[in-house]
PDB file of N, CA and C in Angstrom:
ATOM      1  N   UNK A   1     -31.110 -21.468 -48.525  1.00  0.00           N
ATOM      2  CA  UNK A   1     -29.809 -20.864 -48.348  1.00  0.00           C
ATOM      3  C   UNK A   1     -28.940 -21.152 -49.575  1.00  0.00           C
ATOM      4  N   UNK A   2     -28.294 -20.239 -49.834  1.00  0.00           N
ATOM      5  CA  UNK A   2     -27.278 -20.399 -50.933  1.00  0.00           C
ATOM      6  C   UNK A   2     -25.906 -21.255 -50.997  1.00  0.00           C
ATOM      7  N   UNK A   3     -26.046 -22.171 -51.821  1.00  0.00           N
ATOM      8  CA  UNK A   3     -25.027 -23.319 -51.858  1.00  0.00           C
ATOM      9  C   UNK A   3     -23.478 -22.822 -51.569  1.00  0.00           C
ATOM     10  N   UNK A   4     -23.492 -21.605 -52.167  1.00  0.00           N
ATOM     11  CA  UNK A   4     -22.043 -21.068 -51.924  1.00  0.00           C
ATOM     12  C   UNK A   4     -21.541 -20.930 -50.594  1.00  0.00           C
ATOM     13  N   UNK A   5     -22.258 -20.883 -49.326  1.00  0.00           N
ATOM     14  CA  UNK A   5     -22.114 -20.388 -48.122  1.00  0.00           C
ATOM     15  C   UNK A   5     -21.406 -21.775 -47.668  1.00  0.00           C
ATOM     16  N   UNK A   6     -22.151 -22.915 -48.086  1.00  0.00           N
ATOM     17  CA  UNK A   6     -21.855 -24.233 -48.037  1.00  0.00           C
ATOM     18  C   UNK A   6     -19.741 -24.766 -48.022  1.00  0.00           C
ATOM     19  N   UNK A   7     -20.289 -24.338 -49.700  1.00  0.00           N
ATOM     20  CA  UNK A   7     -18.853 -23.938 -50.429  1.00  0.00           C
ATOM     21  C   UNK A   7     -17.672 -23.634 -49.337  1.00  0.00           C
ATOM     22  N   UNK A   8     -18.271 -22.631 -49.354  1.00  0.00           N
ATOM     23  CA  UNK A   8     -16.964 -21.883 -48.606  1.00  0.00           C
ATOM     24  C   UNK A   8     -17.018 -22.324 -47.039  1.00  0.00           C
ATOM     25  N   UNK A   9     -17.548 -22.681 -46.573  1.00  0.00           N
ATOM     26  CA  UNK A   9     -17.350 -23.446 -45.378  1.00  0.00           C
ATOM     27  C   UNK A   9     -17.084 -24.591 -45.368  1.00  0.00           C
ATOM     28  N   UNK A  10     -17.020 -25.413 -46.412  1.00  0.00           N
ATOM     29  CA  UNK A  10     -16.216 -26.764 -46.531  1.00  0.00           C
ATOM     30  C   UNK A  10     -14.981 -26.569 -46.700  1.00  0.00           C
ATOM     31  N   UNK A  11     -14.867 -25.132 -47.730  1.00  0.00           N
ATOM     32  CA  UNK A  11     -13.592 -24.597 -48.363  1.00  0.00           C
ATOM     33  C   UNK A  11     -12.586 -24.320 -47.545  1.00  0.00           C
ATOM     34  N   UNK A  12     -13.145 -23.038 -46.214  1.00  0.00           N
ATOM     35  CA  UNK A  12     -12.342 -23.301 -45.032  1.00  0.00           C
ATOM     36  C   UNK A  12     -11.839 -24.055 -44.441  1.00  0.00           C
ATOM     37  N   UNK A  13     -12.451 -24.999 -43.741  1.00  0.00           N
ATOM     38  CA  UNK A  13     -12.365 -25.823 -42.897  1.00  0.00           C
ATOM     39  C   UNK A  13     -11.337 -26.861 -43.749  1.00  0.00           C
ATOM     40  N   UNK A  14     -11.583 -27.599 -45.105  1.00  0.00           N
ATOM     41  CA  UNK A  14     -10.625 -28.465 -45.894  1.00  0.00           C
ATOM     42  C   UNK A  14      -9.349 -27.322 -45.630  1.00  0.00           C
ATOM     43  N   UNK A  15      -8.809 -26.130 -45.953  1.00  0.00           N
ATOM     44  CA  UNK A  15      -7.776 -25.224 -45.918  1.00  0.00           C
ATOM     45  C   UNK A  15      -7.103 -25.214 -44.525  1.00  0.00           C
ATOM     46  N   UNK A  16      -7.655 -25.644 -43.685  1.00  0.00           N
ATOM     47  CA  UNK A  16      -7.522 -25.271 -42.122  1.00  0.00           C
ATOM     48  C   UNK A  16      -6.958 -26.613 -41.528  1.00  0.00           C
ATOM     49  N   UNK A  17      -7.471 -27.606 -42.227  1.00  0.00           N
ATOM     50  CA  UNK A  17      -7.057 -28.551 -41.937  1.00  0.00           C
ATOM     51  C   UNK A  17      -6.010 -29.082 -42.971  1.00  0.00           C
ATOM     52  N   UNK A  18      -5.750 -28.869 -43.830  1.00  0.00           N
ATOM     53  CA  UNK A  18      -4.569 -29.173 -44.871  1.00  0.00           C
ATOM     54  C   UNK A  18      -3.467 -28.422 -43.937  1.00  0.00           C
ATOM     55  N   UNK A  19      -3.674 -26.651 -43.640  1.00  0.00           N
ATOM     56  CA  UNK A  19      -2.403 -26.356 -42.814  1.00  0.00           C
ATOM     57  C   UNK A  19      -2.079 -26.515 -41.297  1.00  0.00           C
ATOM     58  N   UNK A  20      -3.139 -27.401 -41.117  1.00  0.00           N
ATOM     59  CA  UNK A  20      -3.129 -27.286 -39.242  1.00  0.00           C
ATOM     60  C   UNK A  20      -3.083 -26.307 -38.135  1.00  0.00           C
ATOM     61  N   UNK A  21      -3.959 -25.842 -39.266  1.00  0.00           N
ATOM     62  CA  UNK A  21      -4.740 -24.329 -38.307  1.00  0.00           C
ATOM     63  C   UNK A  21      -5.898 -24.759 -37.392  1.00  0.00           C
ATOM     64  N   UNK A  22      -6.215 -23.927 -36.103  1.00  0.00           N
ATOM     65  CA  UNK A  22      -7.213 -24.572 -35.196  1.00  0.00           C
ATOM     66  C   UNK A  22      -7.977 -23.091 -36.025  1.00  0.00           C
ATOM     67  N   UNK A  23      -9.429 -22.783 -35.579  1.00  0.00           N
ATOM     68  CA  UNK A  23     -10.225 -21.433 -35.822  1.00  0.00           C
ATOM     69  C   UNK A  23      -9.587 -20.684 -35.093  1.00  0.00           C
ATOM     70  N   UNK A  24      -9.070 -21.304 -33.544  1.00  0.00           N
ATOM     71  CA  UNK A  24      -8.406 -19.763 -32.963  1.00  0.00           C
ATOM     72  C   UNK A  24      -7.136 -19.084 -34.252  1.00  0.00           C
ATOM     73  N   UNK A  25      -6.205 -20.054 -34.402  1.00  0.00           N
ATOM     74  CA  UNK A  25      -5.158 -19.367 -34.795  1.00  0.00           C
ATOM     75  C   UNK A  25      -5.860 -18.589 -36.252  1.00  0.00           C
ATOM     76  N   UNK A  26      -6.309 -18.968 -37.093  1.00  0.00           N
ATOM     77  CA  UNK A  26      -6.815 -18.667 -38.552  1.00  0.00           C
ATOM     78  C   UNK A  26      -7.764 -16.970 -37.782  1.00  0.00           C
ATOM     79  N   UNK A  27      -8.008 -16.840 -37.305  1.00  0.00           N
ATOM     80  CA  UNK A  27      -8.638 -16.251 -36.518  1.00  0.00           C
ATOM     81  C   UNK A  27      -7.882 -14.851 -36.261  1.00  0.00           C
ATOM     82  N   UNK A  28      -6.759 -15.348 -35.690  1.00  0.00           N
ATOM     83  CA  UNK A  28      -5.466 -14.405 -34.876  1.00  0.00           C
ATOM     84  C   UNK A  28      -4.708 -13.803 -36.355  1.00  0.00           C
ATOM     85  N   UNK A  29      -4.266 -14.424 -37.350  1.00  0.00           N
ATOM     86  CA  UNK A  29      -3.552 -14.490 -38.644  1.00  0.00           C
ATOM     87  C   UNK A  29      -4.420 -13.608 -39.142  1.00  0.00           C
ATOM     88  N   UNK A  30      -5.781 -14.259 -39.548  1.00  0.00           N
ATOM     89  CA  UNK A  30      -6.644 -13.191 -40.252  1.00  0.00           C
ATOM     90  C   UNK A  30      -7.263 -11.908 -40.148  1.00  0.00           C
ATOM     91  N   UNK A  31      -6.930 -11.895 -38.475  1.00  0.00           N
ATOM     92  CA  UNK A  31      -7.644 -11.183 -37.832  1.00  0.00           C
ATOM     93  C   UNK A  31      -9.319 -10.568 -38.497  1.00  0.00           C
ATOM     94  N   UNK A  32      -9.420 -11.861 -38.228  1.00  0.00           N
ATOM     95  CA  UNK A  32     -11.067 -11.605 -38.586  1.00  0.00           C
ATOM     96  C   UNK A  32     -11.363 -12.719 -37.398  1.00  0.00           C
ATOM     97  N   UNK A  33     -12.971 -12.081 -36.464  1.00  0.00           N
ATOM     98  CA  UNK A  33     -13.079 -12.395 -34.756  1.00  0.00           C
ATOM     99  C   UNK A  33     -13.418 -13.595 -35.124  1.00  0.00           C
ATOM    100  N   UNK A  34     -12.842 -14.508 -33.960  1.00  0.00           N
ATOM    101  CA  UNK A  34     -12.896 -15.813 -33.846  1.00  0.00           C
ATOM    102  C   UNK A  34     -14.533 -16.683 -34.037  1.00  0.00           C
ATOM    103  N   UNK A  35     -15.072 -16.126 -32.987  1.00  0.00           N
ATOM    104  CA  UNK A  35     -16.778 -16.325 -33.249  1.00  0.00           C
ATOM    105  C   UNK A  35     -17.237 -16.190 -34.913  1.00  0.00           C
ATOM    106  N   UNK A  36     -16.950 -15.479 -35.743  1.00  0.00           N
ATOM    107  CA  UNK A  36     -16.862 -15.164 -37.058  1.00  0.00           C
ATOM    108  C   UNK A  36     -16.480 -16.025 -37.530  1.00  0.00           C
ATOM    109  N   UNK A  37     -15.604 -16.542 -37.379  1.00  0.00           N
ATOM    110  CA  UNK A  37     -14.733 -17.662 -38.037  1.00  0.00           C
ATOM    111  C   UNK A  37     -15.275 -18.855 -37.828  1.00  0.00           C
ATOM    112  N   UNK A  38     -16.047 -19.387 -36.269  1.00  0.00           N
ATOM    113  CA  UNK A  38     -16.716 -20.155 -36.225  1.00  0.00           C
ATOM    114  C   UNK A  38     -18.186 -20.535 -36.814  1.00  0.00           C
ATOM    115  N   UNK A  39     -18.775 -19.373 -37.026  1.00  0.00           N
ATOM    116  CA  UNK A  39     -19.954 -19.365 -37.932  1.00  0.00           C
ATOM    117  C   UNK A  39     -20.139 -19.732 -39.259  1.00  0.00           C
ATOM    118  N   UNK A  40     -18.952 -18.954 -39.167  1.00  0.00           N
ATOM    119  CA  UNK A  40     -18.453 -19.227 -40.988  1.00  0.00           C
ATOM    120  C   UNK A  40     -18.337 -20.709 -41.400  1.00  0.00           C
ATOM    121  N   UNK A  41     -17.889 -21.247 -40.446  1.00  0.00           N
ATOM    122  CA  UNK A  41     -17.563 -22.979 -40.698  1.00  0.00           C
ATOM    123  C   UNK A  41     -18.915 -23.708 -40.259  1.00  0.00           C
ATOM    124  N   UNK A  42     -19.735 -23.123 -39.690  1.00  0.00           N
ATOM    125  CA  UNK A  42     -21.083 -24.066 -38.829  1.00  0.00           C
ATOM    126  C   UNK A  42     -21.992 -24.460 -40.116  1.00  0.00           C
ATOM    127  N   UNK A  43     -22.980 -25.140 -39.807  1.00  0.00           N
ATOM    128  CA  UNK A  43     -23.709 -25.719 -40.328  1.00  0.00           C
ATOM    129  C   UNK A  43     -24.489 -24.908 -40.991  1.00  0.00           C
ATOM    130  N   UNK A  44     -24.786 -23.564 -40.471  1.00  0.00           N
ATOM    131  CA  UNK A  44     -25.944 -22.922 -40.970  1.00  0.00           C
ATOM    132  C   UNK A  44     -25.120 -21.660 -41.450  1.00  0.00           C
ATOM    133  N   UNK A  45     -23.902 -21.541 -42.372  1.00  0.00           N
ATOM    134  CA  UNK A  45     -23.187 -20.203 -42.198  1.00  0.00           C
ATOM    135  C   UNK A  45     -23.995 -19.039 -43.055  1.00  0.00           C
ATOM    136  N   UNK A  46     -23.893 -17.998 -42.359  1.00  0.00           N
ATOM    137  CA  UNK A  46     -24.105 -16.739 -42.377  1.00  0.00           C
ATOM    138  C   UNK A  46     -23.532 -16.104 -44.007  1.00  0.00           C
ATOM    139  N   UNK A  47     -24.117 -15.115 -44.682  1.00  0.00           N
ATOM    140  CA  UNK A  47     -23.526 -14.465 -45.622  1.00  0.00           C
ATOM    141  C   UNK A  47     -22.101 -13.894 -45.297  1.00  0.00           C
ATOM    142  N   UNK A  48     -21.123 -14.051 -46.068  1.00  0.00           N
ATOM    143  CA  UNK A  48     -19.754 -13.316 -45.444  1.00  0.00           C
ATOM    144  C   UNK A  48     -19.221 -11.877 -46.675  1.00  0.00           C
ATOM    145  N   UNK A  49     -18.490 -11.115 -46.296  1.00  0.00           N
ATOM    146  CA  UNK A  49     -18.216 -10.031 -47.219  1.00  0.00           C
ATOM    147  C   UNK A  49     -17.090 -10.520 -47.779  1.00  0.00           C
ATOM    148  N   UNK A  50     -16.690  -9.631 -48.917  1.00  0.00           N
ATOM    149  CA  UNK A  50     -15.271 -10.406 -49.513  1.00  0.00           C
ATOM    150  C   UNK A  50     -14.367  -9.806 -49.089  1.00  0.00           C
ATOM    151  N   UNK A  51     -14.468  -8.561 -48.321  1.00  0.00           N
ATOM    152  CA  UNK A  51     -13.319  -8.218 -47.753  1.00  0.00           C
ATOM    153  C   UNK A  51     -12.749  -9.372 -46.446  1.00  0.00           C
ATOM    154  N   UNK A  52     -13.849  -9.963 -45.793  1.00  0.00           N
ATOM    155  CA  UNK A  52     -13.324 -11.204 -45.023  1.00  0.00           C
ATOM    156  C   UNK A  52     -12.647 -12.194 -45.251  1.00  0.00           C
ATOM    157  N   UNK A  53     -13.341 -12.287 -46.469  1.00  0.00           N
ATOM    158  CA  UNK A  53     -12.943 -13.695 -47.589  1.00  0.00           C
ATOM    159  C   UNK A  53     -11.389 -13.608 -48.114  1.00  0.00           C
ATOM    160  N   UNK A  54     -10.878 -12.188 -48.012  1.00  0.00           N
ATOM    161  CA  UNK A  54      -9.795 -12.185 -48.480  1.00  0.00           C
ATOM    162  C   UNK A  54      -8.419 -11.588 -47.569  1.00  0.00           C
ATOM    163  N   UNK A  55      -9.180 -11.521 -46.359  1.00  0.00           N
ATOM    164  CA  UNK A  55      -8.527 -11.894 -44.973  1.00  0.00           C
ATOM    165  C   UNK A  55      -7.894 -12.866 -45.404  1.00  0.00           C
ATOM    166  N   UNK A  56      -9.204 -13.998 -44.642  1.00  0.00           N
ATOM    167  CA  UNK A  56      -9.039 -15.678 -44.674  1.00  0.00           C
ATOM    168  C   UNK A  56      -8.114 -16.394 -45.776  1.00  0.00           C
ATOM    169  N   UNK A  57      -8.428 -15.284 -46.995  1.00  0.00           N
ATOM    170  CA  UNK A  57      -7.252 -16.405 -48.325  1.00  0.00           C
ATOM    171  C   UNK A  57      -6.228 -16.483 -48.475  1.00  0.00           C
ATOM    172  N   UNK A  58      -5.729 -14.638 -47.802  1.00  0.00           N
ATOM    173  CA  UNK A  58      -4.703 -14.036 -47.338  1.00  0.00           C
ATOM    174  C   UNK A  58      -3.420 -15.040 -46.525  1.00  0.00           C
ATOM    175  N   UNK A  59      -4.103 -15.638 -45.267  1.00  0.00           N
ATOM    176  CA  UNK A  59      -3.787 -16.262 -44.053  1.00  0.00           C
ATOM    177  C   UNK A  59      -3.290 -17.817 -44.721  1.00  0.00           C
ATOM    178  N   UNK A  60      -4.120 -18.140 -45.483  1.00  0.00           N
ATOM    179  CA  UNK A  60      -3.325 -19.190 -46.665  1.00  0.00           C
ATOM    180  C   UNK A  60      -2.596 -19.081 -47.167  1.00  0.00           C
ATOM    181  N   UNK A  61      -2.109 -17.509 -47.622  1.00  0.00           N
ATOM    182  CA  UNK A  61      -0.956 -17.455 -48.827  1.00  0.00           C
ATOM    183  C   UNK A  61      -1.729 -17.489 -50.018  1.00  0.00           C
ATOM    184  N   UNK A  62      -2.973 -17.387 -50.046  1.00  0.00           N
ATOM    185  CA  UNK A  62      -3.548 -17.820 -51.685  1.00  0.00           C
ATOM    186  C   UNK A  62      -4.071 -16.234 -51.582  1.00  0.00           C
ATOM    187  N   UNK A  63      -4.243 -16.242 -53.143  1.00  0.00           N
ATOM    188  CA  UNK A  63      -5.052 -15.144 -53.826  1.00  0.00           C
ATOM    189  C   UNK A  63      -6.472 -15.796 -53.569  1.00  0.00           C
ATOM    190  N   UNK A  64      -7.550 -14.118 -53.549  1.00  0.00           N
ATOM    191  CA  UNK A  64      -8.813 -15.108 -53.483  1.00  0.00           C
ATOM    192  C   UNK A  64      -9.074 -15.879 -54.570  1.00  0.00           C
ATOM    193  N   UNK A  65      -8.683 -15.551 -56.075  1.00  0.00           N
ATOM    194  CA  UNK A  65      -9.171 -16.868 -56.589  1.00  0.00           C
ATOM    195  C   UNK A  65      -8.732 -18.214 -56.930  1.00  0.00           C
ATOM    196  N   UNK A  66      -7.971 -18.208 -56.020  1.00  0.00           N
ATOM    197  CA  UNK A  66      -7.532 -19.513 -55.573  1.00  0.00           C
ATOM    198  C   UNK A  66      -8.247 -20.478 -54.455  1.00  0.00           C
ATOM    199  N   UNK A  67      -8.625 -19.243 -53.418  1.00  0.00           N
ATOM    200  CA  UNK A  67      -9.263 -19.971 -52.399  1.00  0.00           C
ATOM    201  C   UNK A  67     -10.821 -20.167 -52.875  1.00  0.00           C
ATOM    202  N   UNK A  68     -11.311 -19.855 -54.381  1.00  0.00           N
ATOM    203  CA  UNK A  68     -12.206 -20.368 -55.075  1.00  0.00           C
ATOM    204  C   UNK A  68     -12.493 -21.555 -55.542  1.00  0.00           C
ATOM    205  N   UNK A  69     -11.473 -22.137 -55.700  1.00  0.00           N
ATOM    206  CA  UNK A  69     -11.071 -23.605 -56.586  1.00  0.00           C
ATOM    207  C   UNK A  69     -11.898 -24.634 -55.359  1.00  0.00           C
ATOM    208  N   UNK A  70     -13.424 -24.906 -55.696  1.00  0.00           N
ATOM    209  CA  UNK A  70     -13.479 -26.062 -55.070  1.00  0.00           C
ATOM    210  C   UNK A  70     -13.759 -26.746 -55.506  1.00  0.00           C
TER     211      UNK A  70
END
């Protein structure tokens, strides 16, 4: 599996927890489906599109290449 998937699921989850977001709310904000959101963070995450990715960076306030910086 590709390290990046890794990445970005540490990436989330560190972001989620810096703003004290649960997955539901990041979820509701991003509106990208909650189950989605949970995968995305699991152990084994799934390939994601960048249109998701920039949901999720969105819901931060960051540009995506910001929510790159890991």
């Amino acid at each position: 599996m590709s390290d990046i998937r890794f990445k970005i699921a540490n990436r989330m989850r560190e972001l989620r927890k810096k703003y004290g977001y649960t997955q539901q709310y990041l979820a509701e904000i991003s509106r990208v489906d909650y189950k989605h959101i949970q995968r995305l963070e699991s152990k084994n995450p799934p390939s994601v599109r960048i249109d998701t990715l920039e949901k999720i960076a969105h819901a931060f306030n960051l540009p995506l290449s910001e929510f790159f910086k890991f």
